[in-house]
C-alpha atoms as a PDB file:
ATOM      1  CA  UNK A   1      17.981 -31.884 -37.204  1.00  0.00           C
ATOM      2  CA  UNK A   2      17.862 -30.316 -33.939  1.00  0.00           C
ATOM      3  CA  UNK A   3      14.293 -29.610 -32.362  1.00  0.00           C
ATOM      4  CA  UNK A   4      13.603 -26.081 -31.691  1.00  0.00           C
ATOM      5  CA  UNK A   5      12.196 -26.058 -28.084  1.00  0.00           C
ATOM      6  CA  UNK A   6       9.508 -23.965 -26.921  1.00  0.00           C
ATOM      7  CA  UNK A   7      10.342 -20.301 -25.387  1.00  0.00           C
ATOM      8  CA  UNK A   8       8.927 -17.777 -23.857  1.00  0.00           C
ATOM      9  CA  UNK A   9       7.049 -14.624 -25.773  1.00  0.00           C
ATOM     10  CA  UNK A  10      10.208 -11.928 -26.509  1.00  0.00           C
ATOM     11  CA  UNK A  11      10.179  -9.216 -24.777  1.00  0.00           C
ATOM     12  CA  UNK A  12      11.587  -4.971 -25.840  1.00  0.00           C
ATOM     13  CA  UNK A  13      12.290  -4.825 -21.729  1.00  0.00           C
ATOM     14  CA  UNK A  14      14.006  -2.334 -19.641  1.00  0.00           C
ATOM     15  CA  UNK A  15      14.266  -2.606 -16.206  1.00  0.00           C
ATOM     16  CA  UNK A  16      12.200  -0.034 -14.555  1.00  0.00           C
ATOM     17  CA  UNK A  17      12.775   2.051 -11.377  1.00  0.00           C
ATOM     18  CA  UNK A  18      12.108   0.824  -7.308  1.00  0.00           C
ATOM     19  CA  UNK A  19       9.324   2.814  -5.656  1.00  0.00           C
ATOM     20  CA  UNK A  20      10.560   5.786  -4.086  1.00  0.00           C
ATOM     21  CA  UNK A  21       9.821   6.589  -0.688  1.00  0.00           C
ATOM     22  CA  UNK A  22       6.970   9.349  -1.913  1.00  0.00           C
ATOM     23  CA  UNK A  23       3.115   9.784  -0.632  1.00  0.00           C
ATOM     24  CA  UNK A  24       0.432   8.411  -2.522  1.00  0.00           C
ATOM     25  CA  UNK A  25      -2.486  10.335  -2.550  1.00  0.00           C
ATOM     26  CA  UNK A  26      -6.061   9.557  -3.287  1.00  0.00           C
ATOM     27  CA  UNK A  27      -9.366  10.862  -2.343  1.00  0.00           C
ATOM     28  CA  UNK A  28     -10.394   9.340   0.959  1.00  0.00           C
ATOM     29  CA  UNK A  29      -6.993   7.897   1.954  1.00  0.00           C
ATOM     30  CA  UNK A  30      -3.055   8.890   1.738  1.00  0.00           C
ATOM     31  CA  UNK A  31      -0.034   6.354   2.029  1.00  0.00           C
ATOM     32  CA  UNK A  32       2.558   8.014   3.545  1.00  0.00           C
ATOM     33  CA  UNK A  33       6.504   7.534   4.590  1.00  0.00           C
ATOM     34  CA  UNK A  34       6.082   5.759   8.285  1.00  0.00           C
ATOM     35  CA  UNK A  35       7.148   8.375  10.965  1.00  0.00           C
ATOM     36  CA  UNK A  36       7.717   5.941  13.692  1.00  0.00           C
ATOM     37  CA  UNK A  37       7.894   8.680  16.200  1.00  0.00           C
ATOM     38  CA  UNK A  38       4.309  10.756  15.038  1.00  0.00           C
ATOM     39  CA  UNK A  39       2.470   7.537  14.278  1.00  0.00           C
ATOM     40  CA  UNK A  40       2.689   5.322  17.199  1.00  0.00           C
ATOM     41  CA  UNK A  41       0.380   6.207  19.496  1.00  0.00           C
ATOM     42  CA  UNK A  42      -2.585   6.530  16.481  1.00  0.00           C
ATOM     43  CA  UNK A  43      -1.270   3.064  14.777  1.00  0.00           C
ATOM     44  CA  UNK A  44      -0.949   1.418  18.851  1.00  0.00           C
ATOM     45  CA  UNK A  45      -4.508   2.387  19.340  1.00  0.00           C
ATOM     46  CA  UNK A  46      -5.968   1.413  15.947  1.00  0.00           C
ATOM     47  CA  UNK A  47      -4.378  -2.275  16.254  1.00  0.00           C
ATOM     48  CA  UNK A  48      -4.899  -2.965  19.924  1.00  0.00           C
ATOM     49  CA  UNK A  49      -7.471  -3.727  22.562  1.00  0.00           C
ATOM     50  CA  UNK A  50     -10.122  -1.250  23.541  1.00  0.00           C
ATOM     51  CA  UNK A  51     -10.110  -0.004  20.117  1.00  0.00           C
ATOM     52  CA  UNK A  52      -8.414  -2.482  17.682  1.00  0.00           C
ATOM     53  CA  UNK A  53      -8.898  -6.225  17.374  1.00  0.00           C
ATOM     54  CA  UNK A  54      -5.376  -8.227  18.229  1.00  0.00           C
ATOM     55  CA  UNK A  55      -6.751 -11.168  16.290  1.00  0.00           C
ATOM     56  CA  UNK A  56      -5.818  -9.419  13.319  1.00  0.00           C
ATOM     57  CA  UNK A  57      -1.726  -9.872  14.013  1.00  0.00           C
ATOM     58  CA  UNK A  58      -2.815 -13.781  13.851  1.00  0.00           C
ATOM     59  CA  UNK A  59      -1.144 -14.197  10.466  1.00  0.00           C
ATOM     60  CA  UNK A  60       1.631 -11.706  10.237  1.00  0.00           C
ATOM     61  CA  UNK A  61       5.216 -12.285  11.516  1.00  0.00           C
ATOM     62  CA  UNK A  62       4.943  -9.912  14.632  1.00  0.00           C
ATOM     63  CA  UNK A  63       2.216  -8.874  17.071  1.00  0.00           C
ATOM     64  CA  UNK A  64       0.401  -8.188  19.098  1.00  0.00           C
ATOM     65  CA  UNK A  65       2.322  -6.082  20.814  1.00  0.00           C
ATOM     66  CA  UNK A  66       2.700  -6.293  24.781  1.00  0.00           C
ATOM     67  CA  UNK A  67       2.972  -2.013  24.778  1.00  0.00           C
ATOM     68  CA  UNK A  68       3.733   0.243  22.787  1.00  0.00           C
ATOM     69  CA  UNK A  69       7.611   0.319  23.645  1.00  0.00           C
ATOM     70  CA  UNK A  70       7.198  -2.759  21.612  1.00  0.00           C
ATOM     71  CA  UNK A  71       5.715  -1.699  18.941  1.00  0.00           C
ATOM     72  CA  UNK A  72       7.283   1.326  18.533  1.00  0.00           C
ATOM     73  CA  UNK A  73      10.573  -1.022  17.654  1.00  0.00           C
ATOM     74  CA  UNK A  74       8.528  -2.413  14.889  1.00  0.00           C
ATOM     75  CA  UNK A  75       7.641   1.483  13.284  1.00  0.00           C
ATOM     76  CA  UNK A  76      11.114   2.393  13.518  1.00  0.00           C
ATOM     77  CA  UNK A  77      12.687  -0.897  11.995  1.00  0.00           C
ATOM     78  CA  UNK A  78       9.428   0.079   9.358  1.00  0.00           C
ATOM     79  CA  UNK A  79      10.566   3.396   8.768  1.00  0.00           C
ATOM     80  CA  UNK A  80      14.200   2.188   8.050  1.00  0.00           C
ATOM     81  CA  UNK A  81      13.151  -0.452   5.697  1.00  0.00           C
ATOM     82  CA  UNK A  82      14.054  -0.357   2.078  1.00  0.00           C
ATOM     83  CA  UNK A  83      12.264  -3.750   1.144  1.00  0.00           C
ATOM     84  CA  UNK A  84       9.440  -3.982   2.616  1.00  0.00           C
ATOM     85  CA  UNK A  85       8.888  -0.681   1.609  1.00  0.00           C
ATOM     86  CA  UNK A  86       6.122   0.807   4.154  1.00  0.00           C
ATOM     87  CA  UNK A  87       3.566   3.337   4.358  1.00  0.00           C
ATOM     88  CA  UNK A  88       1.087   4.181   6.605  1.00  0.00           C
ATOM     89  CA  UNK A  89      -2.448   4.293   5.687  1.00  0.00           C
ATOM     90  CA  UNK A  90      -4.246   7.750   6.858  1.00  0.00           C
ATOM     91  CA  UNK A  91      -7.597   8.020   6.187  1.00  0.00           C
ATOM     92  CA  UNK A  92      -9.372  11.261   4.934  1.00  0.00           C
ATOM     93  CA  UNK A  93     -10.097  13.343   6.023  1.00  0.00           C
ATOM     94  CA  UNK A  94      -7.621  13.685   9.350  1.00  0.00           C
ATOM     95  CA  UNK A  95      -4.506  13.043  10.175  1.00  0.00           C
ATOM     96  CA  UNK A  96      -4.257  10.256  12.046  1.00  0.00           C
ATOM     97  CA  UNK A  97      -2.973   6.779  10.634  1.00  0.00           C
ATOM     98  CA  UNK A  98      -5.262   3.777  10.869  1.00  0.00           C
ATOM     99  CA  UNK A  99      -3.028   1.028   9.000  1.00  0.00           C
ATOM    100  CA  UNK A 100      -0.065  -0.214   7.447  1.00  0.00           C
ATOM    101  CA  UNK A 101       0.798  -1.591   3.673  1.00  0.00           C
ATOM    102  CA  UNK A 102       4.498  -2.105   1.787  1.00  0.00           C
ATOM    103  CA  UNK A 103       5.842  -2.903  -1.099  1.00  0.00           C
ATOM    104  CA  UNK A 104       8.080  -5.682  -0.819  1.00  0.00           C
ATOM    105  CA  UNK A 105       9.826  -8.616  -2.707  1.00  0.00           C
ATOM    106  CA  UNK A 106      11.182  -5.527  -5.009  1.00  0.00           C
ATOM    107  CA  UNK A 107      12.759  -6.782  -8.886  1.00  0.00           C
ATOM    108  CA  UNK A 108      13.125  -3.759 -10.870  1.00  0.00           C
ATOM    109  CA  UNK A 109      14.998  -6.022 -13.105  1.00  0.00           C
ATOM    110  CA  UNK A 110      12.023  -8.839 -13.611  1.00  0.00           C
ATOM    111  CA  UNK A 111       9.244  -5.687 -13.259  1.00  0.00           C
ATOM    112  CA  UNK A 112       8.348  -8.055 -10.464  1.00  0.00           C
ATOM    113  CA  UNK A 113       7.067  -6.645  -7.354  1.00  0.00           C
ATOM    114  CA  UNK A 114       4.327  -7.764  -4.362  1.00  0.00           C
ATOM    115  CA  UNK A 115       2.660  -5.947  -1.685  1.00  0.00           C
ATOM    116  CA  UNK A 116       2.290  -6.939   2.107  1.00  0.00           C
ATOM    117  CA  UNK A 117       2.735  -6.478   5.477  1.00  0.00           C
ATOM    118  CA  UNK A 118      -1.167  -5.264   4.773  1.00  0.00           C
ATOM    119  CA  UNK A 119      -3.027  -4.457   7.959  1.00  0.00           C
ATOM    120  CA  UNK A 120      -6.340  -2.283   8.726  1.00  0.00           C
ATOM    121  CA  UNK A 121      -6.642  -1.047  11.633  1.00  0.00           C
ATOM    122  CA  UNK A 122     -10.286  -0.622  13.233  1.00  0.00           C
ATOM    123  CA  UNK A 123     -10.909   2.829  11.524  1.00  0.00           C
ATOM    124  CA  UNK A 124     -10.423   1.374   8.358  1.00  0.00           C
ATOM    125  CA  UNK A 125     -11.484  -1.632   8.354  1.00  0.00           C
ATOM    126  CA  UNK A 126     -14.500  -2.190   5.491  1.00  0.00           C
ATOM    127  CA  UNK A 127     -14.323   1.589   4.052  1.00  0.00           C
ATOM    128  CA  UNK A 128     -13.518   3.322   1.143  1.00  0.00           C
ATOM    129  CA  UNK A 129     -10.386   4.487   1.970  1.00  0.00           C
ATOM    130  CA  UNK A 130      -9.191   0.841   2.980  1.00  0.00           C
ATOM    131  CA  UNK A 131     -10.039  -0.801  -0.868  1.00  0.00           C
ATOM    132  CA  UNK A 132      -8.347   2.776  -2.400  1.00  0.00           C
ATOM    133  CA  UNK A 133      -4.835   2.235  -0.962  1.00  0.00           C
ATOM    134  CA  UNK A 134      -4.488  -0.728  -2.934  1.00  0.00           C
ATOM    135  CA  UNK A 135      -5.827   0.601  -6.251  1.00  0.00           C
ATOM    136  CA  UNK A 136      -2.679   3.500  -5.505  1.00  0.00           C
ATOM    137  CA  UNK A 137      -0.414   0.954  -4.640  1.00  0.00           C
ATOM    138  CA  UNK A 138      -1.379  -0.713  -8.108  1.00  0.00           C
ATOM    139  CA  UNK A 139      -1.340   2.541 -10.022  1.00  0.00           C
ATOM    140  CA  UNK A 140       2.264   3.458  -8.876  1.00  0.00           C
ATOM    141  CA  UNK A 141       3.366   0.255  -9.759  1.00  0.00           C
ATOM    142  CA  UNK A 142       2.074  -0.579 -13.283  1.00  0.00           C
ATOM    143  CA  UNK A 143       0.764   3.264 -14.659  1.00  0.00           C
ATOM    144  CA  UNK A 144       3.758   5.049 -12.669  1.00  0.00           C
ATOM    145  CA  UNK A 145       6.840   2.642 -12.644  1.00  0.00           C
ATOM    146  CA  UNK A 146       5.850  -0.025 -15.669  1.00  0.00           C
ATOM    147  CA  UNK A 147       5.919  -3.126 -13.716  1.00  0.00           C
ATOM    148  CA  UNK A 148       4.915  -6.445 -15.223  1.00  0.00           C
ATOM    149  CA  UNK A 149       3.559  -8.114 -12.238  1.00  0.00           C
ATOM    150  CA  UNK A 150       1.543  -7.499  -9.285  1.00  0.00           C
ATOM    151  CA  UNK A 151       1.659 -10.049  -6.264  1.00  0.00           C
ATOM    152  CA  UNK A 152      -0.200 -10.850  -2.828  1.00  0.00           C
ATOM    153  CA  UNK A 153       1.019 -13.872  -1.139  1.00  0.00           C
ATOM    154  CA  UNK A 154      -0.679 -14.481   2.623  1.00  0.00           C
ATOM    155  CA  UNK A 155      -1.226 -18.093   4.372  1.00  0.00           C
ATOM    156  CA  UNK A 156      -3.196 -20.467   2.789  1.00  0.00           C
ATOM    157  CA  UNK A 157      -5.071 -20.816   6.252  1.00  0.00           C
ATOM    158  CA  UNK A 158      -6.154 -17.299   6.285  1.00  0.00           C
ATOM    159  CA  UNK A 159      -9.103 -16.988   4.466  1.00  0.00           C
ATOM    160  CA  UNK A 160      -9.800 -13.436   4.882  1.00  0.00           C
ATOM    161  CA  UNK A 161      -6.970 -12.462   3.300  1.00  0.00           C
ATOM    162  CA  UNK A 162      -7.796 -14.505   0.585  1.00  0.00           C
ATOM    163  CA  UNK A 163     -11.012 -12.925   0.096  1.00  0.00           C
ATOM    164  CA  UNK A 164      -9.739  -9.968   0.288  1.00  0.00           C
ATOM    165  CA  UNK A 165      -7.176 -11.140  -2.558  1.00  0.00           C
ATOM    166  CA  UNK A 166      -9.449 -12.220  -4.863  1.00  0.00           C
ATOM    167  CA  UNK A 167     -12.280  -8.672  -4.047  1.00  0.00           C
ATOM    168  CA  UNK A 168      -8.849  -6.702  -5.026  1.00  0.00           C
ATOM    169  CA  UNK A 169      -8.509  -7.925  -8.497  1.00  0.00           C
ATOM    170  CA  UNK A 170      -5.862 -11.072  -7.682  1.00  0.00           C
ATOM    171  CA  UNK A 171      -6.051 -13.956  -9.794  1.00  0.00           C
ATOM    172  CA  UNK A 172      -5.334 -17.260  -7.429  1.00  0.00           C
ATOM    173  CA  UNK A 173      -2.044 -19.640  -9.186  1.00  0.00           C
ATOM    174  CA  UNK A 174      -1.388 -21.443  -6.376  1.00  0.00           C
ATOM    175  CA  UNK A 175       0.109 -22.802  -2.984  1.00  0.00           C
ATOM    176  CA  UNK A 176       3.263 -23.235  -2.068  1.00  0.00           C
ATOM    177  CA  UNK A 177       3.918 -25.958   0.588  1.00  0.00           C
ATOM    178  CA  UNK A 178       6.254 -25.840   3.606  1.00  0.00           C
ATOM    179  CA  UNK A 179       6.961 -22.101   2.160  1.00  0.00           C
ATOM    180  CA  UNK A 180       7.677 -20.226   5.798  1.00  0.00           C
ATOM    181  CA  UNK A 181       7.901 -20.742   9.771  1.00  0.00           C
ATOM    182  CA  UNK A 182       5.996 -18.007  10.655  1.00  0.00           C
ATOM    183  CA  UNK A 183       5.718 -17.757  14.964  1.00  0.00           C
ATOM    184  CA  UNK A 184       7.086 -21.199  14.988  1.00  0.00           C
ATOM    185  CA  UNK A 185       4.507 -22.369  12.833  1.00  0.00           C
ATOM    186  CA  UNK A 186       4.258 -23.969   8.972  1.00  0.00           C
ATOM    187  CA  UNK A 187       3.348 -21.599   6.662  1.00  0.00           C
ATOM    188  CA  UNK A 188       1.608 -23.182   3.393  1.00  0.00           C
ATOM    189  CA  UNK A 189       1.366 -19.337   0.742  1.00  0.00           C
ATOM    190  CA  UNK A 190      -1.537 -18.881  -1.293  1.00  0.00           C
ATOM    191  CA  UNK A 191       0.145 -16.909  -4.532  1.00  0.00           C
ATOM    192  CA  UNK A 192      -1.955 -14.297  -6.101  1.00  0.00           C
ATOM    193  CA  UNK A 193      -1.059 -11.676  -8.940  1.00  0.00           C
ATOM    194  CA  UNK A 194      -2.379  -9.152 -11.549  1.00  0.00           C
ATOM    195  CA  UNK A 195      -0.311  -8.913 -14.529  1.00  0.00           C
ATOM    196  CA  UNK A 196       0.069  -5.455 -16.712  1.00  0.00           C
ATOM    197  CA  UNK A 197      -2.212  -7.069 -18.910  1.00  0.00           C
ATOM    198  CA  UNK A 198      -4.637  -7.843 -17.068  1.00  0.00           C
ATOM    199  CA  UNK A 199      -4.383  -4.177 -14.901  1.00  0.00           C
ATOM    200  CA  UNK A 200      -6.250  -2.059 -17.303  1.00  0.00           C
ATOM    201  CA  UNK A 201      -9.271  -3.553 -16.855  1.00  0.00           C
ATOM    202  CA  UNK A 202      -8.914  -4.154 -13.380  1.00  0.00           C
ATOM    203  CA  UNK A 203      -8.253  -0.093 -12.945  1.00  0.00           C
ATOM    204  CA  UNK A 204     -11.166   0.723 -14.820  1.00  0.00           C
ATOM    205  CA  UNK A 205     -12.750  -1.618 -11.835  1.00  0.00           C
ATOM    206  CA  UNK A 206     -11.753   0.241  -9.165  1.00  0.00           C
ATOM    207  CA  UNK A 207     -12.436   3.692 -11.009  1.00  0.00           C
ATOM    208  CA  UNK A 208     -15.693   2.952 -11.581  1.00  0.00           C
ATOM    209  CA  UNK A 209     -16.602   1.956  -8.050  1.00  0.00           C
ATOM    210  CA  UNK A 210     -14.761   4.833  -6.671  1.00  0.00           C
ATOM    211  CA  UNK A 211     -16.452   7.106  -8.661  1.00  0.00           C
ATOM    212  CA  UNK A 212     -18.645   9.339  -6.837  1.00  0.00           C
ATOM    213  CA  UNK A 213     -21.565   8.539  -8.378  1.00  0.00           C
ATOM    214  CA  UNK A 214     -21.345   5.193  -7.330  1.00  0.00           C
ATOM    215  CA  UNK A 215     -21.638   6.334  -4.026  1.00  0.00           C
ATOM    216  CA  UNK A 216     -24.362   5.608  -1.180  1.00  0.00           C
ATOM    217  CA  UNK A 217     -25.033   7.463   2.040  1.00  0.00           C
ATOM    218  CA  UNK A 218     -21.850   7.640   4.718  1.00  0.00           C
ATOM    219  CA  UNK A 219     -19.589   7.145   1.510  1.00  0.00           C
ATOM    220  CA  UNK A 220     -20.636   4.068   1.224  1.00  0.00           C
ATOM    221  CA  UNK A 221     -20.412   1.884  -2.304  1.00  0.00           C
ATOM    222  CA  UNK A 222     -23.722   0.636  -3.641  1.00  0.00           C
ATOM    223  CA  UNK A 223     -22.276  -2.569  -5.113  1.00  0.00           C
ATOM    224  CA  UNK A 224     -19.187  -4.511  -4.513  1.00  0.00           C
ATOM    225  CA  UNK A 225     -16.083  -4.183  -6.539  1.00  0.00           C
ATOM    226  CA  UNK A 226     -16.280  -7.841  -7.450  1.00  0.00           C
ATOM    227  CA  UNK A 227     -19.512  -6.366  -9.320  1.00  0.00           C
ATOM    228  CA  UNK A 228     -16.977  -4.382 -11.557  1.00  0.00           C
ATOM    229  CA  UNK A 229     -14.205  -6.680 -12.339  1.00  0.00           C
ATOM    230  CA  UNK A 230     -13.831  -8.711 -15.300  1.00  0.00           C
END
């Protein structure tokens, strides 16, 4: 008699759709198509000394940037892109962009799909509108598209991101060793993810401390999001 091994849960799947290269609109923030030409100057001064901090390029593949010649190569390989998928982060209200955030890692086939390349520049950093772009990022992907699966990988050494991981909703599963050379350096990946089953809950998270009610003076929260998850 043969033994029946164990298998995964069937699934009624189609593959669902890539993100299209659309705006994403919320109420203090909209993630828009990078115009490498229009946001350079406002992204250069956001993420660079007198204004921005260039610690914050510490764990990312590229920057700082030694002018913004430089990083103006950078926006327009961004704007190119297909996967990573980019978008810059403009605060509301104005114009001007204060950040950068993709999708990338892009399965349509698995409903598998991760977003990075996160950075906030000094305008954003700590604020509403900051926390919001990746509750849109989340709603394209699982109310919009019908992905399955949510990730944020960053370097294990890089703690804020981790935080930051874990305040958005992401469940920690893991590190994988010897994973990248990143700036010549080993890059151990902490692995985080929300699943579709677990999104519902974790949207009615972020509505609830986005609602305006929840709001303190300077558009400030009164409690932390951690507060709301499950």
């Amino acid at each position: 008699m043969t033994e029946e091994l164990p298998l995964g849960t069937e699934l009624d799947w189609t593959p669902v759709e890539r993100p299209a290269r659309a705006p994403l609109a919320g109420e203090h923030v909209v993630l828009r198509p990078v115009d490498a030409a229009g946001d350079l100057e406002a992204l250069y001064a956001a993420s660079h000394p007198p204004q921005g901090d260039p610690a914050m390029w510490t764990y990312l593949p590229y920057g700082p940037f030694q002018g913004p010649d430089a990083m103006r190569e950078y926006l327009a390989w961004a704007e190119r892109s297909e996967d990573p998928l980019f978008f810059a982060l403009v605060p509301l209200p104005g114009e001007r962009p204060a950040g950068l955030a993709s999708y990338l890692r892009i399965e349509p086939e698995f409903g598998v799909i991760e977003i990075g390349h996160i950075w906030f520049g000094a305008p954003l950093r700590r604020t509403t509108a900051a926390t919001e772009a990746i509750y849109l990022l989340g709603r394209r992907a699982f109310d919009e598209l019908g992905y399955r699966r949510l990730e944020w990988k960053c370097n294990a050494l890089n703690a804020a991101s981790r935080r930051a991981a874990e305040r958005f909703g992401f469940r920690f599963e893991g590190v994988f060793r010897n994973h990248m050379v990143v700036k010549g350096r080993n890059r151990d990946s902490a692995w985080y993810a929300i699943t579709a089953e677990e999104w519902p809950a974790v949207r009615r998270a972020y509505e609830a401390w986005l609602d305006p009610e929840d709001l303190g003076p300077g558009v400030r929260q009164k409690r932390s999001l951690r507060d709301f998850l499950p």
